[in-house]
ModelCIF file with pLDDT and N, C-alpha, C, O atoms, coordinates in Angstrom:
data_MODEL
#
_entry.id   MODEL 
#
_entity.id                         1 
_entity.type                       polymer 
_entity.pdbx_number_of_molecules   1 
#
_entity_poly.entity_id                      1 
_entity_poly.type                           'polypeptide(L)' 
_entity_poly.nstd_linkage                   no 
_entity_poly.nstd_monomer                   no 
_entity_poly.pdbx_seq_one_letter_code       
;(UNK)(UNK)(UNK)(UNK)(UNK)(UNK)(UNK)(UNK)(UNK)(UNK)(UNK)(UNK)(UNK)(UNK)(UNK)(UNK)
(UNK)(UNK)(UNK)(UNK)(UNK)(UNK)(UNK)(UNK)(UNK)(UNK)(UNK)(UNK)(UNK)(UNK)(UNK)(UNK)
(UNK)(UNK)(UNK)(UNK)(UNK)(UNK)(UNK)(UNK)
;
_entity_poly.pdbx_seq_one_letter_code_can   XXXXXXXXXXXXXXXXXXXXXXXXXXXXXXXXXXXXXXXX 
_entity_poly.pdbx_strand_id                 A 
#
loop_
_entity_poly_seq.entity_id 
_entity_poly_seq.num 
_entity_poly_seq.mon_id 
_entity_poly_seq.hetero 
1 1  UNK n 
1 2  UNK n 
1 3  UNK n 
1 4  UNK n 
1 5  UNK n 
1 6  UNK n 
1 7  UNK n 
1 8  UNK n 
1 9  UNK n 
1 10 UNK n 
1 11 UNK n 
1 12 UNK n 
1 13 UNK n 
1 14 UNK n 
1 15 UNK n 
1 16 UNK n 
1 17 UNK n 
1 18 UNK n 
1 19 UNK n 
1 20 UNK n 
1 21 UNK n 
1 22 UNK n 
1 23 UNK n 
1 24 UNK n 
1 25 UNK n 
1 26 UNK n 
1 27 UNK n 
1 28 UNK n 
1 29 UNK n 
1 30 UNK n 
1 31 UNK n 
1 32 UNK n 
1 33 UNK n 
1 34 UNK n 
1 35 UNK n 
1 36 UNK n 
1 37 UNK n 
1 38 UNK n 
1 39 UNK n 
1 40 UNK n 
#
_struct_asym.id          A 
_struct_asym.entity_id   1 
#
loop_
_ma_qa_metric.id 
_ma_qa_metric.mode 
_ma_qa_metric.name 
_ma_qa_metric.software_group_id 
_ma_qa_metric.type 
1 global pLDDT . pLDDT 
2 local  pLDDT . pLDDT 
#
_ma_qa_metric_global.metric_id      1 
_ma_qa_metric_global.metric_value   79.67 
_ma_qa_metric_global.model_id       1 
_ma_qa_metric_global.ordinal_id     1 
#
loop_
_ma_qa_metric_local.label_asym_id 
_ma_qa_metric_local.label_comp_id 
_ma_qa_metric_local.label_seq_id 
_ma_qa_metric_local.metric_id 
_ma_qa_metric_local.metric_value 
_ma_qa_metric_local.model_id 
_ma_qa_metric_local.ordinal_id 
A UNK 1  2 68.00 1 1  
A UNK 2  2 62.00 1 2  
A UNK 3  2 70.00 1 3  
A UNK 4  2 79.00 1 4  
A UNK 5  2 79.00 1 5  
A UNK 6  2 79.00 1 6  
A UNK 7  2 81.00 1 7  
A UNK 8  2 84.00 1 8  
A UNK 9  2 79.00 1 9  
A UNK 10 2 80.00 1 10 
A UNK 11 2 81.00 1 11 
A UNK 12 2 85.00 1 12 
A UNK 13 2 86.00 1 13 
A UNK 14 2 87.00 1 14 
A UNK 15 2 86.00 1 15 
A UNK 16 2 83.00 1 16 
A UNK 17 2 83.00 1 17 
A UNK 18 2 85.00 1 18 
A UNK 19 2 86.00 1 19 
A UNK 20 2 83.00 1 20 
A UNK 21 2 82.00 1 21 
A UNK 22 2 83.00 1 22 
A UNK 23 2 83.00 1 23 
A UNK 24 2 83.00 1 24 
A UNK 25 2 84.00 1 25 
A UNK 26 2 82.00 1 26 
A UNK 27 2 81.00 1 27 
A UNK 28 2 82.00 1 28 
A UNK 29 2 81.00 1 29 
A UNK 30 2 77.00 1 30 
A UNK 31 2 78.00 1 31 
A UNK 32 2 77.00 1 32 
A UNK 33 2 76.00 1 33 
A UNK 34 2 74.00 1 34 
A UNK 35 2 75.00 1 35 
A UNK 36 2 79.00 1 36 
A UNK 37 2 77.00 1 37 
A UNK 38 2 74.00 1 38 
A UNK 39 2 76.00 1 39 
A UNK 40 2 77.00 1 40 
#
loop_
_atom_site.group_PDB 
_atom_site.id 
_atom_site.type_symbol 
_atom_site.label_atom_id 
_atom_site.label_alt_id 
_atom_site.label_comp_id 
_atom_site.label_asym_id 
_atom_site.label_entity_id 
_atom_site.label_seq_id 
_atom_site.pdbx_PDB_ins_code 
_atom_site.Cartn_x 
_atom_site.Cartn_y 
_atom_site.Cartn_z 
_atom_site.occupancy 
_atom_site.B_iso_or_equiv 
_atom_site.pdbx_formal_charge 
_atom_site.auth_seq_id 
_atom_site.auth_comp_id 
_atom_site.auth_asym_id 
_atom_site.auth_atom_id 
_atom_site.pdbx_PDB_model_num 
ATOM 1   N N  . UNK A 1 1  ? 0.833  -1.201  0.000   1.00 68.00 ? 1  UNK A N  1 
ATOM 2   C CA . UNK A 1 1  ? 0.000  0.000   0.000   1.00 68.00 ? 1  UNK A CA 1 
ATOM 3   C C  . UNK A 1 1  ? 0.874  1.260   0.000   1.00 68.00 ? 1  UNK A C  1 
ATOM 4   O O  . UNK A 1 1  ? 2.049  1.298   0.366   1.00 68.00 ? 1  UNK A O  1 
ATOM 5   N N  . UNK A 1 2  ? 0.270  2.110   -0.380  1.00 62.00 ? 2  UNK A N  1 
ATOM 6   C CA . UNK A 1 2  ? 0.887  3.765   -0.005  1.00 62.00 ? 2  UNK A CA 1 
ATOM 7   C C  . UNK A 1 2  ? 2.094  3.878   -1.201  1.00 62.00 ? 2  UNK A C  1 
ATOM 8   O O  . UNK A 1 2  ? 2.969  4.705   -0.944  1.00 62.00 ? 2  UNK A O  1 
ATOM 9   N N  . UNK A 1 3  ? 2.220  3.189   -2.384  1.00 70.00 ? 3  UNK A N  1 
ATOM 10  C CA . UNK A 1 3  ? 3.687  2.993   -2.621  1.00 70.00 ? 3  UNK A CA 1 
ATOM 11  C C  . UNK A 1 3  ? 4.069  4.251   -3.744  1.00 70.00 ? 3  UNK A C  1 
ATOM 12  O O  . UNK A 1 3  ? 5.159  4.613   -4.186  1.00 70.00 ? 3  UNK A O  1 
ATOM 13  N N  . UNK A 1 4  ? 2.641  4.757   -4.004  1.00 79.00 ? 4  UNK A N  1 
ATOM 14  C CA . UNK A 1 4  ? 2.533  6.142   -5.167  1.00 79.00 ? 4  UNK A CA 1 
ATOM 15  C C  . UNK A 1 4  ? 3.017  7.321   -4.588  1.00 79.00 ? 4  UNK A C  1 
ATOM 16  O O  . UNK A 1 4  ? 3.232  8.297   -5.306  1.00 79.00 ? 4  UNK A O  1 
ATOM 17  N N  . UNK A 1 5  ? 3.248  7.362   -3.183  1.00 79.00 ? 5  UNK A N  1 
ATOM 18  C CA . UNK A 1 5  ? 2.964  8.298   -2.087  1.00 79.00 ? 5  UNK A CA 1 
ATOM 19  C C  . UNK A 1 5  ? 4.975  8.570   -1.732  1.00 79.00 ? 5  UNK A C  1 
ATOM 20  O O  . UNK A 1 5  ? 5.414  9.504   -1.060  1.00 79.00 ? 5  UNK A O  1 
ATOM 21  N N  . UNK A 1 6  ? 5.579  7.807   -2.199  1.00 79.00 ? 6  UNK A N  1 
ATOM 22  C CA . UNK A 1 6  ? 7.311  7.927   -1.983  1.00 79.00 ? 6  UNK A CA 1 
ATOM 23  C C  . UNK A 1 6  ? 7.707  8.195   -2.800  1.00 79.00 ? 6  UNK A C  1 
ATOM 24  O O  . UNK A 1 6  ? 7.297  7.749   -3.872  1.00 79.00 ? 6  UNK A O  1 
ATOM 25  N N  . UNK A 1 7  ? 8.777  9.124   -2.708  1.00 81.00 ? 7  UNK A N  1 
ATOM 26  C CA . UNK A 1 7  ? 9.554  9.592   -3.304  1.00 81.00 ? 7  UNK A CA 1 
ATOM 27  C C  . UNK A 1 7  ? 10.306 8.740   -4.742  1.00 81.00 ? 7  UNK A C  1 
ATOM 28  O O  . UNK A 1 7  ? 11.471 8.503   -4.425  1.00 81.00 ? 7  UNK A O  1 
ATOM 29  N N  . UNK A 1 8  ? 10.099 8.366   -5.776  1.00 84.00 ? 8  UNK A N  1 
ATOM 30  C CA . UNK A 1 8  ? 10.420 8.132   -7.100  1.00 84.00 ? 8  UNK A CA 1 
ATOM 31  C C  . UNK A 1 8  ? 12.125 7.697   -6.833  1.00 84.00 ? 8  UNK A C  1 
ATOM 32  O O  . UNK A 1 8  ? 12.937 8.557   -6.491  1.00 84.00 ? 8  UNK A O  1 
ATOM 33  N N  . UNK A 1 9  ? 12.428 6.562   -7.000  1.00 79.00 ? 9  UNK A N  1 
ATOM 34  C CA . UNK A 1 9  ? 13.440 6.120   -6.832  1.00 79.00 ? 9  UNK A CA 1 
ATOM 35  C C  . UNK A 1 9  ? 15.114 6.210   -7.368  1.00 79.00 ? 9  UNK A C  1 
ATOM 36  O O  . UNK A 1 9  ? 16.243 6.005   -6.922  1.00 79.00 ? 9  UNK A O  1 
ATOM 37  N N  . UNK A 1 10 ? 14.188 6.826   -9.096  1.00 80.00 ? 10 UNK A N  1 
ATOM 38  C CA . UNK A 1 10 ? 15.409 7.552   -9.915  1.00 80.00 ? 10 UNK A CA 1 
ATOM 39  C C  . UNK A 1 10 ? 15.819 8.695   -9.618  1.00 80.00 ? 10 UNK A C  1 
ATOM 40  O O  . UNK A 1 10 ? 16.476 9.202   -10.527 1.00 80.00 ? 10 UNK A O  1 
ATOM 41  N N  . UNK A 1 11 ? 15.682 9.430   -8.549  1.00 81.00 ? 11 UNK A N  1 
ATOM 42  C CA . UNK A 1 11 ? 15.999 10.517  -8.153  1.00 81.00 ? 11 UNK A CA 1 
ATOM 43  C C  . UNK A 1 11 ? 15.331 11.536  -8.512  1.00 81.00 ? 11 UNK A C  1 
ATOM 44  O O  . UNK A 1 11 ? 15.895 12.545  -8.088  1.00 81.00 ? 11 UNK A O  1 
ATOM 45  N N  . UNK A 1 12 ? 13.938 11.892  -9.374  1.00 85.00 ? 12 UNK A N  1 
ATOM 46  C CA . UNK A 1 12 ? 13.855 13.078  -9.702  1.00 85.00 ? 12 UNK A CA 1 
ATOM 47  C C  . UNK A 1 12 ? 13.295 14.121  -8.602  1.00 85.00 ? 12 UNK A C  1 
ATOM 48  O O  . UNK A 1 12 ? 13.227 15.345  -8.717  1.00 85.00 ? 12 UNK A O  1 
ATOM 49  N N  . UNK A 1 13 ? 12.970 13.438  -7.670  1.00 86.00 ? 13 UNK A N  1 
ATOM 50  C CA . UNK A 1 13 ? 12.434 13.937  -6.186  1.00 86.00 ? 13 UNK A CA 1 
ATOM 51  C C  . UNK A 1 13 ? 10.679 14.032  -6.415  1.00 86.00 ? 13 UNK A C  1 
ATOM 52  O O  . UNK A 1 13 ? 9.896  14.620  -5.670  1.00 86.00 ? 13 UNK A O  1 
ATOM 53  N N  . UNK A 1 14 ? 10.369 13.324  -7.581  1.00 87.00 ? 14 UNK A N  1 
ATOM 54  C CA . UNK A 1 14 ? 8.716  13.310  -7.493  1.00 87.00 ? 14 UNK A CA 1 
ATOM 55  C C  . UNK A 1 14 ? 8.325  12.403  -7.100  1.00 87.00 ? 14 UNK A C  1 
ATOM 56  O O  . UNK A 1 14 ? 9.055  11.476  -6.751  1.00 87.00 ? 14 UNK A O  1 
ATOM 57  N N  . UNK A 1 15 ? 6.830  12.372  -7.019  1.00 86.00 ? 15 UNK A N  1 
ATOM 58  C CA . UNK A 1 15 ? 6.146  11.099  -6.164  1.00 86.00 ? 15 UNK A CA 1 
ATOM 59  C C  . UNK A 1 15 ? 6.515  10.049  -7.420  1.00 86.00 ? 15 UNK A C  1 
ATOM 60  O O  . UNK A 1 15 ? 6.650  10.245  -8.628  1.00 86.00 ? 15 UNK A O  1 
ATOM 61  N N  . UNK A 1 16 ? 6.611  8.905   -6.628  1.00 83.00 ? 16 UNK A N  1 
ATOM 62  C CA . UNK A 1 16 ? 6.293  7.864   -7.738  1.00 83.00 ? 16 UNK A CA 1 
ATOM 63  C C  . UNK A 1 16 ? 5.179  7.245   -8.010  1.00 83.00 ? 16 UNK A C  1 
ATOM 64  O O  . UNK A 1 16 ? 5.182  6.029   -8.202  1.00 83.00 ? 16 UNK A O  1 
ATOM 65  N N  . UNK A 1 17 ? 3.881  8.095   -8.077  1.00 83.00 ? 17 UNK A N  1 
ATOM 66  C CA . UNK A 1 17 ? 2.859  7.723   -8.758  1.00 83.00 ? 17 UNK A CA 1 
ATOM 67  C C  . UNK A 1 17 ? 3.077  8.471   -10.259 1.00 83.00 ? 17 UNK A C  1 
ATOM 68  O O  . UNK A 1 17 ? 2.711  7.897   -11.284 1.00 83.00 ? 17 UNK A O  1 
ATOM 69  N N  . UNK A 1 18 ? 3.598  9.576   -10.284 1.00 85.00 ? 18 UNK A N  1 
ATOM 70  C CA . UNK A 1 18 ? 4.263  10.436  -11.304 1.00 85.00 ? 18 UNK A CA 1 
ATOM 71  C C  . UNK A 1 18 ? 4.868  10.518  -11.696 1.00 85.00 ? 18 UNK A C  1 
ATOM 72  O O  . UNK A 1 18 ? 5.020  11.417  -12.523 1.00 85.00 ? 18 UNK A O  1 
ATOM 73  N N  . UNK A 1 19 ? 5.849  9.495   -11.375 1.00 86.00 ? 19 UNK A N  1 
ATOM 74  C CA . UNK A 1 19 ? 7.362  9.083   -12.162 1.00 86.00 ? 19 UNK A CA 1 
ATOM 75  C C  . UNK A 1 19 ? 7.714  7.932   -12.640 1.00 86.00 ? 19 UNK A C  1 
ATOM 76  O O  . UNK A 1 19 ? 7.802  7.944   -13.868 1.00 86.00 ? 19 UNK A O  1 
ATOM 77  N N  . UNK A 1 20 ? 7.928  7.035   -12.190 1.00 83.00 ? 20 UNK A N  1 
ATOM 78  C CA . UNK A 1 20 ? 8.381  5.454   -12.221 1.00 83.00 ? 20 UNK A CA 1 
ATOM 79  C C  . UNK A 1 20 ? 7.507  4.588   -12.195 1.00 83.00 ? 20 UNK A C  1 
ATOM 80  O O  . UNK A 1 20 ? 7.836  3.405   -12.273 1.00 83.00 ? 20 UNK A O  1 
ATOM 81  N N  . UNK A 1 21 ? 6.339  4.918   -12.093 1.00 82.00 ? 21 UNK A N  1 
ATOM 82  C CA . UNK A 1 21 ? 5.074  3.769   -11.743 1.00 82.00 ? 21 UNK A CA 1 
ATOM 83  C C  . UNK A 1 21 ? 5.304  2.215   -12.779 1.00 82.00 ? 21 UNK A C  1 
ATOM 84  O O  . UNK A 1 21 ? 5.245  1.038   -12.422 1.00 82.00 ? 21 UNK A O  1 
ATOM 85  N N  . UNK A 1 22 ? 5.504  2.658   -13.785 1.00 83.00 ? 22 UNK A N  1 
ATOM 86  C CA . UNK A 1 22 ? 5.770  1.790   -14.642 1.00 83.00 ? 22 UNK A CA 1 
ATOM 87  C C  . UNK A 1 22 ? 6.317  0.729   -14.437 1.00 83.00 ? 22 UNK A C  1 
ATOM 88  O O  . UNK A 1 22 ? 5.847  -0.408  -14.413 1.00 83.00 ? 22 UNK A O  1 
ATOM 89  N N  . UNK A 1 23 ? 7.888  1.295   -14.199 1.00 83.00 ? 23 UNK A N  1 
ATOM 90  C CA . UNK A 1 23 ? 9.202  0.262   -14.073 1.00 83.00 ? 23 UNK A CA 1 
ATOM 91  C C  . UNK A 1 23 ? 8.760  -0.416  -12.814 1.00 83.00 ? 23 UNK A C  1 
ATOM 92  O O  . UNK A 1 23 ? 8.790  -1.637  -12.970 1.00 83.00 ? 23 UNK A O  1 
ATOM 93  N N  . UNK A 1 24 ? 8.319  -0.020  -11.504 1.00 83.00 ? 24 UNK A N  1 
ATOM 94  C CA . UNK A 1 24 ? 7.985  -0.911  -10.517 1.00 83.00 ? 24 UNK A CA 1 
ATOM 95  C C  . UNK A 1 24 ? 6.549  -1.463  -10.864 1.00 83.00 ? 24 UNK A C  1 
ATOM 96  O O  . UNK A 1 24 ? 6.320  -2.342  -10.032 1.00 83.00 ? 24 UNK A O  1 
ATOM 97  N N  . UNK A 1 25 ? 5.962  -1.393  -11.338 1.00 84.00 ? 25 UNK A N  1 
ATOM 98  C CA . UNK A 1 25 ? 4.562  -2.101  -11.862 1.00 84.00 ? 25 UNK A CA 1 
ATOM 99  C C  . UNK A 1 25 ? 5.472  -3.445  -12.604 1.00 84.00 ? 25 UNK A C  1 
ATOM 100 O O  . UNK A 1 25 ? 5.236  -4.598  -12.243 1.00 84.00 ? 25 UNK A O  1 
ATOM 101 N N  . UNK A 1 26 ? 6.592  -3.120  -13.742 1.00 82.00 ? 26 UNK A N  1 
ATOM 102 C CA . UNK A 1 26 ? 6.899  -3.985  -14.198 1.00 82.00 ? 26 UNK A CA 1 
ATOM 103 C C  . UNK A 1 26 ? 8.198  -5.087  -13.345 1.00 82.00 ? 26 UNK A C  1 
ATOM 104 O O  . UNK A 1 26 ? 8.440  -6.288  -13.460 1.00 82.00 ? 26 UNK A O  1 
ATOM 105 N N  . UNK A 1 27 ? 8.573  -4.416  -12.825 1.00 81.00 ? 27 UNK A N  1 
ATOM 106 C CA . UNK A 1 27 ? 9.767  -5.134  -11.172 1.00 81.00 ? 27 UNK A CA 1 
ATOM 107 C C  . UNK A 1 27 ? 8.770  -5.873  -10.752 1.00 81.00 ? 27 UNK A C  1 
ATOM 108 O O  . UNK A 1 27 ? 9.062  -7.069  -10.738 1.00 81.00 ? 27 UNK A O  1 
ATOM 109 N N  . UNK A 1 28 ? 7.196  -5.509  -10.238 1.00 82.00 ? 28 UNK A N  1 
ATOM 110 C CA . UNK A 1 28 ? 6.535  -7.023  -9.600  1.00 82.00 ? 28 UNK A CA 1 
ATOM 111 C C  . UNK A 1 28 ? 5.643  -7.780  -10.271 1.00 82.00 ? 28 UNK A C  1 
ATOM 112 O O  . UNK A 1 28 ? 5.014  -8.712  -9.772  1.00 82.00 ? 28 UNK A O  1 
ATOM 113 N N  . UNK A 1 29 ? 5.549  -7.304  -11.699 1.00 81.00 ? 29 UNK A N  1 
ATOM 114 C CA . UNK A 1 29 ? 5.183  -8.636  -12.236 1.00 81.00 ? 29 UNK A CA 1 
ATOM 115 C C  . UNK A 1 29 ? 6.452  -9.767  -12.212 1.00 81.00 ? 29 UNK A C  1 
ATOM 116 O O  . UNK A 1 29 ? 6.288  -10.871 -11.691 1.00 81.00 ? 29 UNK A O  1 
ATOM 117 N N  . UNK A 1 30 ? 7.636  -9.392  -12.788 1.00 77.00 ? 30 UNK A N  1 
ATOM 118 C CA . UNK A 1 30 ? 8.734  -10.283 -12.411 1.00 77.00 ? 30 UNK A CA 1 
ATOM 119 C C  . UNK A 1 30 ? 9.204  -10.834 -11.786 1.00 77.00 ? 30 UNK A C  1 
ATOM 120 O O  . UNK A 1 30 ? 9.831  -11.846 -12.100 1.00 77.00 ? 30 UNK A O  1 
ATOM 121 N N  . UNK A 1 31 ? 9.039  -10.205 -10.197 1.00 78.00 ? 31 UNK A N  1 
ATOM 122 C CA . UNK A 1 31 ? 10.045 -10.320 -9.258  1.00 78.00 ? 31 UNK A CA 1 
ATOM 123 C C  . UNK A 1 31 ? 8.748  -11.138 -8.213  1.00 78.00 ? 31 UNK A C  1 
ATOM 124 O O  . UNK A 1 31 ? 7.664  -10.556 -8.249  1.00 78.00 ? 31 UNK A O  1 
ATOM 125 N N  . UNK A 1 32 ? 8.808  -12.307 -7.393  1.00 77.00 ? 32 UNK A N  1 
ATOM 126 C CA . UNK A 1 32 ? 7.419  -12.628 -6.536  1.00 77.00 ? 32 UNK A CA 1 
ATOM 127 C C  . UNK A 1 32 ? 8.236  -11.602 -5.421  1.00 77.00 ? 32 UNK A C  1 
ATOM 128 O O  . UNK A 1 32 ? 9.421  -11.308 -5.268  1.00 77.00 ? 32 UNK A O  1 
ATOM 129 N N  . UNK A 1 33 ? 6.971  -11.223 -4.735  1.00 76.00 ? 33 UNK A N  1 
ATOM 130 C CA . UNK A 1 33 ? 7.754  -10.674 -3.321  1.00 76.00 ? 33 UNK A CA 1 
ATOM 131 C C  . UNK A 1 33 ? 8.091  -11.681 -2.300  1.00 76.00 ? 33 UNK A C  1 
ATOM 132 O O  . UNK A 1 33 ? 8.397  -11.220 -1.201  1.00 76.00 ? 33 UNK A O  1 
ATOM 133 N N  . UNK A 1 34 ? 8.098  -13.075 -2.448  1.00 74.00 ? 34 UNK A N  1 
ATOM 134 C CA . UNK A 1 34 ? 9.192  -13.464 -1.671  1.00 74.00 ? 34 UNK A CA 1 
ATOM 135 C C  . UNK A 1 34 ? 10.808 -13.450 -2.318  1.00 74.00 ? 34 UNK A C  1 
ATOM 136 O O  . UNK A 1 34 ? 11.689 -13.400 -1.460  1.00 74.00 ? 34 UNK A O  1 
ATOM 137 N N  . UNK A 1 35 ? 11.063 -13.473 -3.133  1.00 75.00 ? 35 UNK A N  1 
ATOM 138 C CA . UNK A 1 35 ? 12.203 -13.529 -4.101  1.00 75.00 ? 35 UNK A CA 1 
ATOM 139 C C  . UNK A 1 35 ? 12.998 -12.358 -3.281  1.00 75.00 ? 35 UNK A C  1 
ATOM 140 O O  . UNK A 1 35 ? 14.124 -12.478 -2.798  1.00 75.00 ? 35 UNK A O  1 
ATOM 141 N N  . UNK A 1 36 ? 12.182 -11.229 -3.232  1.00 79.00 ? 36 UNK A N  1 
ATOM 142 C CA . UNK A 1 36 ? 12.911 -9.809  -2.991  1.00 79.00 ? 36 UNK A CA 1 
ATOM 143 C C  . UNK A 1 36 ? 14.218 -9.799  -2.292  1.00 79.00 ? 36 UNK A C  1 
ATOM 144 O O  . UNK A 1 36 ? 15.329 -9.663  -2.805  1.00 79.00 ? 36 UNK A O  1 
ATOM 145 N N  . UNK A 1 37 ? 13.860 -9.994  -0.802  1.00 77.00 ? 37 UNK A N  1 
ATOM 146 C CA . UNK A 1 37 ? 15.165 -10.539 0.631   1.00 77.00 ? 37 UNK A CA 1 
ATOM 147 C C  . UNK A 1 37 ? 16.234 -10.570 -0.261  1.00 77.00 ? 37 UNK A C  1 
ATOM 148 O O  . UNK A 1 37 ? 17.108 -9.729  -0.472  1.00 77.00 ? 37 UNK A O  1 
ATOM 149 N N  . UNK A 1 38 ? 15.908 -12.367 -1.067  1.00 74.00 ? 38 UNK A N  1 
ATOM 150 C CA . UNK A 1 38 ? 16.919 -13.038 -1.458  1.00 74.00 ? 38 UNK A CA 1 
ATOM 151 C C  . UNK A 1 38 ? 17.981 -11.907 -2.589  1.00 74.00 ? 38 UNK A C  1 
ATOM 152 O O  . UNK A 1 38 ? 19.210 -11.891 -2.656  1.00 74.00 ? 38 UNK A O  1 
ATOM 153 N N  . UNK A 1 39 ? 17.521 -11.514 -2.947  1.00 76.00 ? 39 UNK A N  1 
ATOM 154 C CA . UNK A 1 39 ? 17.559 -10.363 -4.742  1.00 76.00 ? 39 UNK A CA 1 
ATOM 155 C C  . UNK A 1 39 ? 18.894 -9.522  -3.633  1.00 76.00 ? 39 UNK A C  1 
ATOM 156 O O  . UNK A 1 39 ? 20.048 -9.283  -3.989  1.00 76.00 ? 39 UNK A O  1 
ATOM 157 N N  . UNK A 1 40 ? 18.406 -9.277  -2.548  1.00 77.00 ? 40 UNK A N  1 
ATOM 158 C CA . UNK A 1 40 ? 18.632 -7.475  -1.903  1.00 77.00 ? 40 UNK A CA 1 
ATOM 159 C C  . UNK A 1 40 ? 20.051 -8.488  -1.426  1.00 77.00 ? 40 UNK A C  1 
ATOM 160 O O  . UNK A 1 40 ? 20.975 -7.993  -0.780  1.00 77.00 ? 40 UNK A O  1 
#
């Protein structure tokens, strides 16, 4: 939840409902969120 609401990860300092939504829309179709831990 809330994840539109943080700060955009590529740095542009916008929300990331307005920036990046995409690329992390497309990170969790790929990625299961148990995988993540392991990834990090």
């Amino acid at each position: 939840h809330r994840r539109d609401r943080w700060l955009c990860p590529c740095g542009s300092n916008k929300r990331l409902g307005v920036c990046c939504r995409k690329a992390l829309n497309k990170a969790s179709r790929l990625i299961p969120r148990d995988q993540v831990f392991s990834l990090h």
